[in-house]
C-alpha atoms as a PDB file:
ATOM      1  CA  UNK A   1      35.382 126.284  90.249  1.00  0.00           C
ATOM      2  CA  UNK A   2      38.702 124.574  89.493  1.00  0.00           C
ATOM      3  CA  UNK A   3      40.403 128.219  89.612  1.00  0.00           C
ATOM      4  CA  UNK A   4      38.754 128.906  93.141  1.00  0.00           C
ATOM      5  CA  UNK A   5      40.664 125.638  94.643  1.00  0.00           C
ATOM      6  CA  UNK A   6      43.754 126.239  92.887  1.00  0.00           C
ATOM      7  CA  UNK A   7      44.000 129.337  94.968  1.00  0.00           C
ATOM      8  CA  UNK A   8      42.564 128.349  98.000  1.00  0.00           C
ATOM      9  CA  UNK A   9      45.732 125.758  98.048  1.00  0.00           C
ATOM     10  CA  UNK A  10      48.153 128.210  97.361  1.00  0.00           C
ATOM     11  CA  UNK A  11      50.678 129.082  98.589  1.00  0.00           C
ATOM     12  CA  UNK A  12      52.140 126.034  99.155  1.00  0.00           C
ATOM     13  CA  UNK A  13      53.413 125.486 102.820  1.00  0.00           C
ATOM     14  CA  UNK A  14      57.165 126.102 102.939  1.00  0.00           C
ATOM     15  CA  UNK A  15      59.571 122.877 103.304  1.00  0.00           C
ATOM     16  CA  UNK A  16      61.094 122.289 106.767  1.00  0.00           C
ATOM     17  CA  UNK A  17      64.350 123.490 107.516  1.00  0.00           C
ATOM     18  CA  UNK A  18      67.861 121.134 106.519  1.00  0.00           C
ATOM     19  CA  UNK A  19      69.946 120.148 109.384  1.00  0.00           C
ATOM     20  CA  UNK A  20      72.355 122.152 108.916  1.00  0.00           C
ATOM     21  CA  UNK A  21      70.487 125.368 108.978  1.00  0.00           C
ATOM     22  CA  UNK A  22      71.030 126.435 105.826  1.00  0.00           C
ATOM     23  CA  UNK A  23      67.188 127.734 104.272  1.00  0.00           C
ATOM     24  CA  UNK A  24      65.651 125.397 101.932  1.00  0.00           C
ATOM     25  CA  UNK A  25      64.689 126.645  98.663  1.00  0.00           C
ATOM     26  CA  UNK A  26      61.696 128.414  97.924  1.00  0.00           C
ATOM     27  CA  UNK A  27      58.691 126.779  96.612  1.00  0.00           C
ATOM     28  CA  UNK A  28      58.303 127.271  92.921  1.00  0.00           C
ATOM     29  CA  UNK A  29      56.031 130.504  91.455  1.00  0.00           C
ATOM     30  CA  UNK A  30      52.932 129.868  89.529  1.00  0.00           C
ATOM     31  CA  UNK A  31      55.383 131.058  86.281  1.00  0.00           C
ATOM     32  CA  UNK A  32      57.178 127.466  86.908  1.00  0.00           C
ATOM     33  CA  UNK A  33      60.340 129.046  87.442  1.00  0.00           C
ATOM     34  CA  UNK A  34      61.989 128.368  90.661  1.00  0.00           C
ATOM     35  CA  UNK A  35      62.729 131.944  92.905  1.00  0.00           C
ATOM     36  CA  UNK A  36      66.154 132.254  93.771  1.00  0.00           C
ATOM     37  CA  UNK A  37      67.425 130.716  97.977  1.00  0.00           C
ATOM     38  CA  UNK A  38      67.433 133.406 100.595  1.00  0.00           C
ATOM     39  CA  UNK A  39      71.367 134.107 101.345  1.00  0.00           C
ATOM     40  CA  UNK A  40      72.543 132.306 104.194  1.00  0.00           C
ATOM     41  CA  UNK A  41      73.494 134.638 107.430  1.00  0.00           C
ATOM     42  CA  UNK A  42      77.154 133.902 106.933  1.00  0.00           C
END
């Protein structure tokens, strides 16, 4: 049962956008390690 909720909550929702525009990170993968930022537009 405790599998079923873990992925009924995932994926996390993604973090709202900075200010400045540039993307936030991504959230983390189930691995633990963090993907890498989307490239900003320029």
């Amino acid at each position: 049962m405790e599998v079923a909720l873990t992925i009924s909550n995932w994926p996390p929702p993604p973090p709202p956008p900075t200010r400045g525009g540039a993307p936030p990170p991504a959230p983390p993968t189930r691995g633990g390690a963090p993907p890498p930022a989307p490239p900003t537009r320029g």
